[in-house]
C-alpha atoms as a PDB file:
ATOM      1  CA  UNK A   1     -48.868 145.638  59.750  1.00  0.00           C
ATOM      2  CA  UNK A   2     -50.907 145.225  56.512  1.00  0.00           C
ATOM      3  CA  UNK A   3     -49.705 144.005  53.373  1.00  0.00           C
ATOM      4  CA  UNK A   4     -51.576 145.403  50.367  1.00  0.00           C
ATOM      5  CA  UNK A   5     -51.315 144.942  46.979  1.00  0.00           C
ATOM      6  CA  UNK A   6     -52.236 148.252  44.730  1.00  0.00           C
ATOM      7  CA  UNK A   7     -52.558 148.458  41.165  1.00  0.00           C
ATOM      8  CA  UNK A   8     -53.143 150.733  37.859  1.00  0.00           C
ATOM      9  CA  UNK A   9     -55.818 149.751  35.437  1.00  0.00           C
ATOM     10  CA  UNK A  10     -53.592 150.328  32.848  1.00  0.00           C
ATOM     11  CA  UNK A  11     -50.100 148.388  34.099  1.00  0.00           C
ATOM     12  CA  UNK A  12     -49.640 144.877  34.880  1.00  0.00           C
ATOM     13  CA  UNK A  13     -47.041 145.680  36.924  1.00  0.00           C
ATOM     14  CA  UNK A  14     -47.706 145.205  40.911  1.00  0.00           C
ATOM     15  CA  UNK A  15     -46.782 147.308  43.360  1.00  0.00           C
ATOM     16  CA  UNK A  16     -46.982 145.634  47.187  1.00  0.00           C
ATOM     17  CA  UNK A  17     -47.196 148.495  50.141  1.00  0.00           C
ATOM     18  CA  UNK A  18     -47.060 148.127  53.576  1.00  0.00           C
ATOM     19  CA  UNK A  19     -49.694 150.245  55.400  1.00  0.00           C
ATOM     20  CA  UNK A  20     -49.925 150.406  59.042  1.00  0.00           C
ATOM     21  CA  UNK A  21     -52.711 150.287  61.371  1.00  0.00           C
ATOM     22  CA  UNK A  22     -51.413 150.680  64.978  1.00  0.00           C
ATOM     23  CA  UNK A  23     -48.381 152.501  64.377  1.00  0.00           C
ATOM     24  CA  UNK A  24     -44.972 151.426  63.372  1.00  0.00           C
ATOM     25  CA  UNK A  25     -43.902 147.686  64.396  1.00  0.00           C
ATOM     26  CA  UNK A  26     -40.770 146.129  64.252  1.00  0.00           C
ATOM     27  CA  UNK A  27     -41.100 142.892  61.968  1.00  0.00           C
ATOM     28  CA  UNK A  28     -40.847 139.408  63.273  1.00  0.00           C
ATOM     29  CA  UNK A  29     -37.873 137.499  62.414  1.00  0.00           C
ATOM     30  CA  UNK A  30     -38.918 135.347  59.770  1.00  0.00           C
ATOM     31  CA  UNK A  31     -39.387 131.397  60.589  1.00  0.00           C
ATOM     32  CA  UNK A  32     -39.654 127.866  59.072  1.00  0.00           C
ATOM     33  CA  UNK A  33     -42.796 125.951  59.253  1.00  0.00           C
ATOM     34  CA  UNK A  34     -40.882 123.242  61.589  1.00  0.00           C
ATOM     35  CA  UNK A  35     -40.077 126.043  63.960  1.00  0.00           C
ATOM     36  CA  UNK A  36     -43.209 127.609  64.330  1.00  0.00           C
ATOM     37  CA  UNK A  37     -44.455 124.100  65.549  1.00  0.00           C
ATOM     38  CA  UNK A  38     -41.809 124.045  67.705  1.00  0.00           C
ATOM     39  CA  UNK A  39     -42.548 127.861  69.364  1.00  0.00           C
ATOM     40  CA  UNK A  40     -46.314 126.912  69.289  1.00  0.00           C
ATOM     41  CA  UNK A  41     -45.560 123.300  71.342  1.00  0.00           C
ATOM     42  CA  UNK A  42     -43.633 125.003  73.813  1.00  0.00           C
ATOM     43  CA  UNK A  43     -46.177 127.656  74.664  1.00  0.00           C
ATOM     44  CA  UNK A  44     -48.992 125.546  74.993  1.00  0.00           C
ATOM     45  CA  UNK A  45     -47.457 122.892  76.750  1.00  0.00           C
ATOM     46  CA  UNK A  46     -47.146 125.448  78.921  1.00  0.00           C
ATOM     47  CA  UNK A  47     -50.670 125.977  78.985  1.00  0.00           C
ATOM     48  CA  UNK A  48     -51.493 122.482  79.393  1.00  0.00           C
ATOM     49  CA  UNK A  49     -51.450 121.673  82.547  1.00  0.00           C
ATOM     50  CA  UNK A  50     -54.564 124.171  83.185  1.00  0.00           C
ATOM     51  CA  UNK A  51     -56.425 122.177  80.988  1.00  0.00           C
ATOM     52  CA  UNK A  52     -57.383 118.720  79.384  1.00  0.00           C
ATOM     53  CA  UNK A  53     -54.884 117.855  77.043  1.00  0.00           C
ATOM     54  CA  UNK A  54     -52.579 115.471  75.270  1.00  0.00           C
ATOM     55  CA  UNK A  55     -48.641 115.521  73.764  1.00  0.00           C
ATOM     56  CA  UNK A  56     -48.234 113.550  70.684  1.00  0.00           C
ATOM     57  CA  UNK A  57     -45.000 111.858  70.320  1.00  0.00           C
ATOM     58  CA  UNK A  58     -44.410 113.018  66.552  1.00  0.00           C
ATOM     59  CA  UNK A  59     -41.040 114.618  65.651  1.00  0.00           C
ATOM     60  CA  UNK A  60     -42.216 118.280  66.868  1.00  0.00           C
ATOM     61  CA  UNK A  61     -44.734 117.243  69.516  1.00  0.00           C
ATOM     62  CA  UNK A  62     -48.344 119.265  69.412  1.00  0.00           C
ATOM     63  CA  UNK A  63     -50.904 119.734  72.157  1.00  0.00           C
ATOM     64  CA  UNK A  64     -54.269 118.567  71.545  1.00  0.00           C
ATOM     65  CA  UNK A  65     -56.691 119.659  73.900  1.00  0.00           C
ATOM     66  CA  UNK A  66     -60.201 118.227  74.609  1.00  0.00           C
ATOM     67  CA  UNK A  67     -62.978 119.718  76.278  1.00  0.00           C
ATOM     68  CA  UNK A  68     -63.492 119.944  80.190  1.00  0.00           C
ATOM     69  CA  UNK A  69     -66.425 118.881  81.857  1.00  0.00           C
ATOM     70  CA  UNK A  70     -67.190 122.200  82.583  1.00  0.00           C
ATOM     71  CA  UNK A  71     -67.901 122.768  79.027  1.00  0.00           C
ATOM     72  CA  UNK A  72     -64.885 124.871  78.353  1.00  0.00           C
ATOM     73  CA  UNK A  73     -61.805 124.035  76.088  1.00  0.00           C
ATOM     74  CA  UNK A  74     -58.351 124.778  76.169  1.00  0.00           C
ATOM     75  CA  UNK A  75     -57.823 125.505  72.244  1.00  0.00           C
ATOM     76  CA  UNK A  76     -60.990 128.199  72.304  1.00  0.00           C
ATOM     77  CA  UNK A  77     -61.365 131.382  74.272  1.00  0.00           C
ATOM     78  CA  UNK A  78     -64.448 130.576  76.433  1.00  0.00           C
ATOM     79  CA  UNK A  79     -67.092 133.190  74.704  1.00  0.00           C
ATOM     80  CA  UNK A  80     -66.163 132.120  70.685  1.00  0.00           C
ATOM     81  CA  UNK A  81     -66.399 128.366  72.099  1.00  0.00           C
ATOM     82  CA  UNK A  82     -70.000 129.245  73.413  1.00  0.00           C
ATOM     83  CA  UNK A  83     -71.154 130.297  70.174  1.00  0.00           C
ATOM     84  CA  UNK A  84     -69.361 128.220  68.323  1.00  0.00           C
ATOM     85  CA  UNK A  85     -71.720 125.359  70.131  1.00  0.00           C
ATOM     86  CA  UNK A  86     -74.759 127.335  69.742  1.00  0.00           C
ATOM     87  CA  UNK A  87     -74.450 127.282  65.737  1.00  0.00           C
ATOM     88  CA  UNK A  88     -74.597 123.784  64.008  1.00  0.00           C
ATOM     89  CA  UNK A  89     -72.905 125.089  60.960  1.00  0.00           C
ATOM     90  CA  UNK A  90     -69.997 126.066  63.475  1.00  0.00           C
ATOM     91  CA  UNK A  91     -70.335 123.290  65.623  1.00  0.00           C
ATOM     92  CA  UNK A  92     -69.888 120.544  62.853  1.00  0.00           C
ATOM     93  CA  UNK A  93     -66.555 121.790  61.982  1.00  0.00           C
ATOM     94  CA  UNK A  94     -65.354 120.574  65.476  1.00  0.00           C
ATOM     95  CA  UNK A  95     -66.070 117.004  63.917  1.00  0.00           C
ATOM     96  CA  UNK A  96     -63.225 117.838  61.604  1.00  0.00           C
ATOM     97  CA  UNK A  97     -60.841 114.870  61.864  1.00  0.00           C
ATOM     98  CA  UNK A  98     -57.267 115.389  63.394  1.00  0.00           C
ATOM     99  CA  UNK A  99     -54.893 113.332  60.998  1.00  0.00           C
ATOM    100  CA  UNK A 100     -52.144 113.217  63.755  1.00  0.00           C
ATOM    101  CA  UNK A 101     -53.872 111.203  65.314  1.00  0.00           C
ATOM    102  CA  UNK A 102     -52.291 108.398  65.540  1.00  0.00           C
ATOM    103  CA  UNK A 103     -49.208 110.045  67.448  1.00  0.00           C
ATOM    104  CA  UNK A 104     -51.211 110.395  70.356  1.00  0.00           C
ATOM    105  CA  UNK A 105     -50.238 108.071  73.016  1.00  0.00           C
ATOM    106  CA  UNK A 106     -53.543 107.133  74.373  1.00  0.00           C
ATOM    107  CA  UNK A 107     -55.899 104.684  71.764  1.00  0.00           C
ATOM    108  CA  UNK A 108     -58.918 106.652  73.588  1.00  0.00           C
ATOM    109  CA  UNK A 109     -57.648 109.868  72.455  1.00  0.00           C
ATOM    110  CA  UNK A 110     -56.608 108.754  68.357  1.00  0.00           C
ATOM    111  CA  UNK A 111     -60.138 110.339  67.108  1.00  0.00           C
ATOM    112  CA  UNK A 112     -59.494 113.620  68.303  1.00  0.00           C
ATOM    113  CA  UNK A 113     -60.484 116.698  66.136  1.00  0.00           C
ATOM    114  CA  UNK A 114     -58.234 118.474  64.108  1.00  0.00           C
ATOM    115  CA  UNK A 115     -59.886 122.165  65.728  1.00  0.00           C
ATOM    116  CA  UNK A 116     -58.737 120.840  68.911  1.00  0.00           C
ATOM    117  CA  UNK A 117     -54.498 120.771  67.918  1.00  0.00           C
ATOM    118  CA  UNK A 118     -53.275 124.174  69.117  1.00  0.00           C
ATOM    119  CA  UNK A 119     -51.682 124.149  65.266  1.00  0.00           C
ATOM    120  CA  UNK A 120     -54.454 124.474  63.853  1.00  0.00           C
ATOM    121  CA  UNK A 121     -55.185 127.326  61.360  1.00  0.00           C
ATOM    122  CA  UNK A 122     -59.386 126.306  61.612  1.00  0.00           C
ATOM    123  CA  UNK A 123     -59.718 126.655  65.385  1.00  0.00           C
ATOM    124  CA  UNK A 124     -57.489 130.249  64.908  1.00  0.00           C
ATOM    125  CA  UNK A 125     -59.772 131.429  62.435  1.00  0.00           C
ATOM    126  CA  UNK A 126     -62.840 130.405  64.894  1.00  0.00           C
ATOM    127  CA  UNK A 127     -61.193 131.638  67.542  1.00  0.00           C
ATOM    128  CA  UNK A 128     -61.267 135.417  66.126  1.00  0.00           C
ATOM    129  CA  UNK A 129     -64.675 135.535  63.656  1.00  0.00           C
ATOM    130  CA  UNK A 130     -66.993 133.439  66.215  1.00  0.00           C
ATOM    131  CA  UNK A 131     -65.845 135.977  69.317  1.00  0.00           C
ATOM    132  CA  UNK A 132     -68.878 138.193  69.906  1.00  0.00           C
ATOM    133  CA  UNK A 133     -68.806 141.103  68.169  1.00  0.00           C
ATOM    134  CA  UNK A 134     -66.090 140.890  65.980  1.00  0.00           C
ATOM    135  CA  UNK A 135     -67.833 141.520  62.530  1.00  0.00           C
ATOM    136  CA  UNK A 136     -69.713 144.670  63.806  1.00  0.00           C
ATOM    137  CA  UNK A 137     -65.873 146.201  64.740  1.00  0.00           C
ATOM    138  CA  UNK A 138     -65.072 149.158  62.041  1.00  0.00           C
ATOM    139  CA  UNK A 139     -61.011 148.427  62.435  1.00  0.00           C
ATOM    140  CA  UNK A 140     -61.616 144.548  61.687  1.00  0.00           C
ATOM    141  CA  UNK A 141     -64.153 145.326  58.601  1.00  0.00           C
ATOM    142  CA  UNK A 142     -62.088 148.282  56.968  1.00  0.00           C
ATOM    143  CA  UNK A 143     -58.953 146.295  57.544  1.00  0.00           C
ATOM    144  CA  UNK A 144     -60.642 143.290  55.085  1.00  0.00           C
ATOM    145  CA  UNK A 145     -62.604 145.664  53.063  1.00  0.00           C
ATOM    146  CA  UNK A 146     -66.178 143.463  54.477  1.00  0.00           C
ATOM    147  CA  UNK A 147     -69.153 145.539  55.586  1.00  0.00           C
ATOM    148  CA  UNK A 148     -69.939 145.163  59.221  1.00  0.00           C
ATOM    149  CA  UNK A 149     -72.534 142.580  60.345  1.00  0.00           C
ATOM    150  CA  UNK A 150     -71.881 139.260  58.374  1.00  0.00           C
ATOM    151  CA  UNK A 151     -72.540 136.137  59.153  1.00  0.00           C
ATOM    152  CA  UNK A 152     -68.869 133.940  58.964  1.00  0.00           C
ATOM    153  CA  UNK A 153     -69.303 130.965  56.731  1.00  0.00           C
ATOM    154  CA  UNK A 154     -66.835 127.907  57.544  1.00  0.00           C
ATOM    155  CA  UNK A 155     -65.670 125.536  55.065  1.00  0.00           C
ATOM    156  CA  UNK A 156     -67.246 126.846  52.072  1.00  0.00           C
ATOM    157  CA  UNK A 157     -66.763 124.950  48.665  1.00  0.00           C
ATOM    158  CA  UNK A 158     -66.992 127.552  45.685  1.00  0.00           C
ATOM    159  CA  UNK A 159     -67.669 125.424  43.258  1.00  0.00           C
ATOM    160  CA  UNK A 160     -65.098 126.865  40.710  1.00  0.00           C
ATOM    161  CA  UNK A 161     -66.179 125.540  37.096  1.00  0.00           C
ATOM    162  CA  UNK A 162     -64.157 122.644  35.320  1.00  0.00           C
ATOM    163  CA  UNK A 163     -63.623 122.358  31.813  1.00  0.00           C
ATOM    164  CA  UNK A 164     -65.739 118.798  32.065  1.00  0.00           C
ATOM    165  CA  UNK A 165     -68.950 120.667  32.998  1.00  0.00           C
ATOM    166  CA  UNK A 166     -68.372 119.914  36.456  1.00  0.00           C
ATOM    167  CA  UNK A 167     -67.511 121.933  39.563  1.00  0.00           C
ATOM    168  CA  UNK A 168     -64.404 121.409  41.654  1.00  0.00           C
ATOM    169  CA  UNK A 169     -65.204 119.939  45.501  1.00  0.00           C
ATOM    170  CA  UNK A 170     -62.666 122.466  47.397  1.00  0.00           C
ATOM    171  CA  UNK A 171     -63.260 123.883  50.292  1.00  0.00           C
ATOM    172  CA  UNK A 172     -62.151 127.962  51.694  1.00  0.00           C
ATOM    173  CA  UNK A 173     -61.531 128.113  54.814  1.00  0.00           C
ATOM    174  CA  UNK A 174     -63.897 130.933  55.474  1.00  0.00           C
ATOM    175  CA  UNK A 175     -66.150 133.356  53.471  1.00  0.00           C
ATOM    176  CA  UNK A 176     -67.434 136.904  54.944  1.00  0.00           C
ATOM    177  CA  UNK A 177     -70.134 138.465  52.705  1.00  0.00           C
ATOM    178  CA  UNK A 178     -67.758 138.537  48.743  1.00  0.00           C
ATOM    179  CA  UNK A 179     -64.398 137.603  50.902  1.00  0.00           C
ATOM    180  CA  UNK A 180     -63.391 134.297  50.067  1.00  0.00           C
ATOM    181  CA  UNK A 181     -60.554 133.674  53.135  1.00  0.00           C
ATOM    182  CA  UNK A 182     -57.816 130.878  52.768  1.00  0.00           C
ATOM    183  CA  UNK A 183     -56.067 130.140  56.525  1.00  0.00           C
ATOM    184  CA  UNK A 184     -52.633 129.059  57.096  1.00  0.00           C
ATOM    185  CA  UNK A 185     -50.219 129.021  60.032  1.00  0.00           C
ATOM    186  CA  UNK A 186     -47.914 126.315  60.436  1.00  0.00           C
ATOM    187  CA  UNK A 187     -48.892 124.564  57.339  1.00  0.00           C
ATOM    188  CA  UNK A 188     -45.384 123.726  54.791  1.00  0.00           C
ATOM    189  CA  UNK A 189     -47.169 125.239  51.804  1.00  0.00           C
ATOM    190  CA  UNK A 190     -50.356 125.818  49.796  1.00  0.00           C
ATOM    191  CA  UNK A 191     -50.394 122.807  48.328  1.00  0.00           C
ATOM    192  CA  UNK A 192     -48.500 120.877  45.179  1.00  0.00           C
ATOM    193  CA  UNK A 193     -51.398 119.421  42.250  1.00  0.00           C
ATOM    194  CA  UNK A 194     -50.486 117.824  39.240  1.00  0.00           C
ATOM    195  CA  UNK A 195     -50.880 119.889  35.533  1.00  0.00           C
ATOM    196  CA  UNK A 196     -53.781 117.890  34.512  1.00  0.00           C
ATOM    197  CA  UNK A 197     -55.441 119.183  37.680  1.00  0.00           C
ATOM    198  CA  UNK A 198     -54.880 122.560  37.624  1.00  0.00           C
ATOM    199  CA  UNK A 199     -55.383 122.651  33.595  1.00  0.00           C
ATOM    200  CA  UNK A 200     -58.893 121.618  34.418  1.00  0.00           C
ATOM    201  CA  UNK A 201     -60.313 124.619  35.828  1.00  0.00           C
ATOM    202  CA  UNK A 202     -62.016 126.411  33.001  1.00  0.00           C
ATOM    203  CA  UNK A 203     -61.048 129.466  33.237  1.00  0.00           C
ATOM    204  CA  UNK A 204     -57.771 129.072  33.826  1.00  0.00           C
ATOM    205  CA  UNK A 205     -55.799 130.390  30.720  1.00  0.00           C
ATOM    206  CA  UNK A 206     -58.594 133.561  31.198  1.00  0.00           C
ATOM    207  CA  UNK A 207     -57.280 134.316  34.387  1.00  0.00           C
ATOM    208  CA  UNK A 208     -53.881 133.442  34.330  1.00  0.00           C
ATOM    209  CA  UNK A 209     -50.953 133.746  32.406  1.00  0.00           C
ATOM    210  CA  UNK A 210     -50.429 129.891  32.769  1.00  0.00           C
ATOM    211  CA  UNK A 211     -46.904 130.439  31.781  1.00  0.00           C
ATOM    212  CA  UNK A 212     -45.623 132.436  34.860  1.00  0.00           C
ATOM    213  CA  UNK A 213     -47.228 130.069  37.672  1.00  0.00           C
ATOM    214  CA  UNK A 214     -45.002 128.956  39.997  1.00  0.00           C
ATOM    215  CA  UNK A 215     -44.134 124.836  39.653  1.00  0.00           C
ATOM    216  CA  UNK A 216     -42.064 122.673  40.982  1.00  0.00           C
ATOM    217  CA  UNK A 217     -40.893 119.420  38.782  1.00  0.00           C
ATOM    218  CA  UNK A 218     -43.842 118.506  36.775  1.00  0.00           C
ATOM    219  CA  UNK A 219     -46.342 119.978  39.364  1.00  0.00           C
ATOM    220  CA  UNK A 220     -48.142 123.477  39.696  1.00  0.00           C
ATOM    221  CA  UNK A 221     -46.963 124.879  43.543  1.00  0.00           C
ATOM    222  CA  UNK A 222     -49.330 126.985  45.659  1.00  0.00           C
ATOM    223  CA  UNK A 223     -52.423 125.400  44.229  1.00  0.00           C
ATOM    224  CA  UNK A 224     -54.710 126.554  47.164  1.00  0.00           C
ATOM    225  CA  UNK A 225     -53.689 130.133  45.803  1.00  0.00           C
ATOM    226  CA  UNK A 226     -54.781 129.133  41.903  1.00  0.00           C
ATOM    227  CA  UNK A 227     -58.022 127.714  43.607  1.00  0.00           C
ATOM    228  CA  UNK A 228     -58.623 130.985  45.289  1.00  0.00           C
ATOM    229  CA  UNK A 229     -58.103 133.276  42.694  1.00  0.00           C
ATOM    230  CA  UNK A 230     -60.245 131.325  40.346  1.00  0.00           C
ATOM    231  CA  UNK A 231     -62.970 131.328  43.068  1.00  0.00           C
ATOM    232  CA  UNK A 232     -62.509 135.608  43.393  1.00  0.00           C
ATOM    233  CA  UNK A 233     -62.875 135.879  39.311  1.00  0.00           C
ATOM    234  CA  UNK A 234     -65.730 133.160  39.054  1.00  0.00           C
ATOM    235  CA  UNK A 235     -68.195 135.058  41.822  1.00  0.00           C
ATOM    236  CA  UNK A 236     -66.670 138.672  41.320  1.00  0.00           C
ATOM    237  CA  UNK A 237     -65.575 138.509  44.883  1.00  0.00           C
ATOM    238  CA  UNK A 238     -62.313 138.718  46.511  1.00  0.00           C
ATOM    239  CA  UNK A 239     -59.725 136.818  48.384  1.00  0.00           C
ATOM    240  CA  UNK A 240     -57.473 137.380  50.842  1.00  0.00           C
ATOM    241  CA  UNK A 241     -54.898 134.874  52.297  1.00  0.00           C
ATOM    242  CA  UNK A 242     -54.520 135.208  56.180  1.00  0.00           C
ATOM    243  CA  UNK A 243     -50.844 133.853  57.610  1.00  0.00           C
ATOM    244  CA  UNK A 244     -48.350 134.327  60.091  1.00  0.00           C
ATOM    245  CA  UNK A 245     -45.964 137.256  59.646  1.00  0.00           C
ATOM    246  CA  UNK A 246     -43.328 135.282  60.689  1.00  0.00           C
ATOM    247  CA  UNK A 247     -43.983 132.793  57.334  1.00  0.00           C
ATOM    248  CA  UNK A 248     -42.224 134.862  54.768  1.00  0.00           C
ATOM    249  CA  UNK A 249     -42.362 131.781  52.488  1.00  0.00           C
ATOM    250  CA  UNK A 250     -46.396 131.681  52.565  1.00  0.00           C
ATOM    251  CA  UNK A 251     -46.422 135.676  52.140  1.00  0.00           C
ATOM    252  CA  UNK A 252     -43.855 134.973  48.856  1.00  0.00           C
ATOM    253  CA  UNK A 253     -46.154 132.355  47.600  1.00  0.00           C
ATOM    254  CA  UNK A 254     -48.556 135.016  47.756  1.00  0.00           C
ATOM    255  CA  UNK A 255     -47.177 136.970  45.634  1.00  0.00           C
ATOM    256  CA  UNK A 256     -45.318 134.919  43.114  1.00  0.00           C
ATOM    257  CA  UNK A 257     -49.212 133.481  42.119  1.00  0.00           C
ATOM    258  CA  UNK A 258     -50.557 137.382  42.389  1.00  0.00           C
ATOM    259  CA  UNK A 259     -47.881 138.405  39.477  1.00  0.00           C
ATOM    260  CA  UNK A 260     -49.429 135.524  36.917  1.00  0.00           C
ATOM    261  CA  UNK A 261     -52.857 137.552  37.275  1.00  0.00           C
ATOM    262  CA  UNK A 262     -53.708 138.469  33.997  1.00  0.00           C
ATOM    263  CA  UNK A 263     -56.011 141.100  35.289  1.00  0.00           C
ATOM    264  CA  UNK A 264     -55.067 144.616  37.065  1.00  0.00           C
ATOM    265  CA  UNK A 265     -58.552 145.008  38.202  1.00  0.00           C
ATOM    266  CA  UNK A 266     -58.460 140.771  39.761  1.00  0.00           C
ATOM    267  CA  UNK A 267     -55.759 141.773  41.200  1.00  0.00           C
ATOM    268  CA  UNK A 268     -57.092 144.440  43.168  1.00  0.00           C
ATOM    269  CA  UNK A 269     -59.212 142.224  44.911  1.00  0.00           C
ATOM    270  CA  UNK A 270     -56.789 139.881  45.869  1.00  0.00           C
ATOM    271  CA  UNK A 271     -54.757 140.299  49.310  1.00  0.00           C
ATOM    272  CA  UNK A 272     -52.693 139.143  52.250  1.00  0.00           C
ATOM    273  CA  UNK A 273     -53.322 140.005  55.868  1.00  0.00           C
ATOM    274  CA  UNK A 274     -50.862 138.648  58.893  1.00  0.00           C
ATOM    275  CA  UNK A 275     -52.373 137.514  61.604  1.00  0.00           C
ATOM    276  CA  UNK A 276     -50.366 140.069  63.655  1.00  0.00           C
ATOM    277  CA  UNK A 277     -52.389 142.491  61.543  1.00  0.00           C
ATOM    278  CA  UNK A 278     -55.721 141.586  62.257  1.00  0.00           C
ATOM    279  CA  UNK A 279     -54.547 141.020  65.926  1.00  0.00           C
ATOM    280  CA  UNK A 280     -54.034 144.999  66.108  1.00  0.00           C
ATOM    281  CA  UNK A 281     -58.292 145.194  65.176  1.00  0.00           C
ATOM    282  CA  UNK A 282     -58.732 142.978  68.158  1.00  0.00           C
ATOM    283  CA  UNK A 283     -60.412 143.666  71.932  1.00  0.00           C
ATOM    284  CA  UNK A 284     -57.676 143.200  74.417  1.00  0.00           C
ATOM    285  CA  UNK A 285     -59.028 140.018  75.630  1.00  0.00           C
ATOM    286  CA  UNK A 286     -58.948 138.475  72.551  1.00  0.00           C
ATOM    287  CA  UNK A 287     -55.118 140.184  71.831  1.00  0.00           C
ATOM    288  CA  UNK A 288     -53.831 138.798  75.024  1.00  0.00           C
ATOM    289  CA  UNK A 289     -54.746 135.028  74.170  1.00  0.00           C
ATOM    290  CA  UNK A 290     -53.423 135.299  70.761  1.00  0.00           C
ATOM    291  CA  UNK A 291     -50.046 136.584  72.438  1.00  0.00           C
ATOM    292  CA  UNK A 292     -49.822 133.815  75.002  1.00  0.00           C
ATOM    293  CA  UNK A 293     -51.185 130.617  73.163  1.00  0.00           C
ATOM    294  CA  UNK A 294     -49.312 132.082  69.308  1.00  0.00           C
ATOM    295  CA  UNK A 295     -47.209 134.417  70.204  1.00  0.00           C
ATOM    296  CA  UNK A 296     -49.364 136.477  67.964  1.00  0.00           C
ATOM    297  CA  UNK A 297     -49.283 140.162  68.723  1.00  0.00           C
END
C-alpha cells in the first residue's frame, strides 16, 4: 500500500491518498515502537540459532548477529552482503557503531556494529537497495518516482545552509539520483532539537510556516523531518520517509511536518512509503526474508 501525498498549485490544503500496487491489503494493526522490538526479538531469536549471534540483556532484548566464517551474515541476505563487501562506500557503513553495546553479555562482543542488530533501519535499507538488481526494477523505480539504474548513496550529509554561513553536518540515510531517503523502523521518533537549532537553518521561515511545526515543551519534534524537507527545497530534489506500516505514529509525524510546508509545489515532492509497500516491488527471495526476519510483507 502506498501513501501519497497530492496537491493543487493553487491550495495549501493537502490531500493524502492511498494508492495500491498489488491489489487491496488489509492494514496492519498499528504498533508501539516497544512492541515492534519485541515482535522483531522474537523472530530472530528464532533465527539465531542458524547463525552467529548474540542476545543483549536490555529491557526488550535484540539479536546482534556477526559474521560466519564462511563469509555470510545472519542480518544480510547472502547476495546484498556480497556487494555490500565489494563497495568501500558500502562496506564502511558496517563500521557504524552499535550503541547497545554495552548490553551484550560478552566484553568480546561490546564493539559490535550497529548494521549488525536485526533493529536496525541501516542494514534494512542495505538489505533491499544493495540486492542485485533492484534499481533497474520498473515497480521499485515508479513506486519512488527514481529513474532506473542509480547508484544508492549511504549516509549522505546534504549540507543544508545555516544562517552562520555554515552548513549543517546531518546525515540521510540514503540518496537515489534527486531522492533524499530518511529510514526508520523501530526508532521512538524523528528526533526532538532545541529552537535555537532548528531556527538556524536559513531557510527555514522560507520553507516553513514556523508557526504550525509540531513541538513539544520548548523543543521542535520530528526534526529529522525539518532536516529533510530543507534538504528537498535546498537541492530541488525530493524526499521520501520510508517506515513500517505498522508505526502509525512515524506516518502522523509525517504528515503533521508536511502541513507546515509553505509550498504546494515542495510538497509534491515530499512522500511516505511503508516498507510493506516497497516489499510488494520486491523478487520473491527478497519478499520471503523480509516476511520471516520483519514480518514485513
Amino acid at each position: 500500500m502506498s501513501i501519497r501525498q497530492t496537491c493543487s498549485a493553487t491550495s495549501k490544503h493537502i490531500l493524502f491518498l492511498f494508492a495500491y500496487t498489488e491489489g487491496v491489503r488489509s492494514i496492519p494493526k498499528a504498533v508501539s515502537p516497544s512492541a515492534l522490538r519485541c515482535e522483531l526479538s522474537h523472530r530472530n531469536a528464532a533465527r539465531a540459532a542458524a547463525y552467529l549471534a548474540e542476545i543483549s540483556y536490555s529491557a526488550v532484548p535484540s539479536i546482534v548477529y556477526a559474521e560466519t566464517e564462511a563469509g555470510g551474515h545472519g542480518n544480510f541476505l547472502p547476495a546484498a552482503y556480497k556487494r555490500i563487501l565489494q563497495q568501500p562506500a558500502w562496506k564502511a557503513r558496517l563500521a557504524k557503531v552499535y550503541t547497545g553495546s554495552r548490553f551484550l553479555p560478552r566484553r568480546a562482543d561490546r564493539t559490535r556494529g550497529e548494521l549488525e542488530c536485526a533493529n536496525s533501519s541501516d542494514a534494512l535499507l542495505m538489505n533491499i537497495f544493495c540486492y542485485p538488481g533492484i534499481l533497474r526494477r520498473q515497480a521499485v523505480c515508479s513506486l519512488l518516482g527514481i529513474r532506473p539504474g542509480i547508484h544508492p548513496e549511504f549516509g549522505v550529509r546534504p549540507g543544508i545552509l545555516l544562517k552562520s554561513g555554515g552548513q549543517d553536518r546531518s546525515e540521510m540515510d540514503l540518496k537515489l539520483g534527486d531522492l533524499f531517503i530518511e529510514a526508520k523502523l523501530t526508532e521512538g521518533d524523528f528526533q526532538m532539537a532545541r529552537c535555537d537549532l532548528v531556527h538556524r537553518y536559513r531557510d527555514l521561515d522560507s520553507v516553513f510556516e514556523v508557526d504550525r511545526l509540531p513541538m513539544r515543551g520548548e523543543k521542535y519534534r520530528s526534526c529529522q523531518l525539518i532536516r529533510g524537507a530543507l534538504a528537498a527545497h535546498a537541492w530541488r530534489a525530493s524526499f521520501a520517509v520510508v517506515c513500517d506500516q505498522r508505526r502509525q505514529d512515524m506516518v502522523d509525524a509525517c504528515f503533521e511536518v508536511m502541513s507546515a510546508v509553505a509550498s504546494a509545489e515542495l510538497r509534491c515532492r515530499i512522500s511516505v512509503v511503508t516498507w510493506q509497500e516497497l516489499a510488494g516491488t520486491l523478487p520473491r527471495k527478497v519478499r520471503a526474508f523480509l516476511a520471516e526476519k520483519y514480518g514485513i510483507d
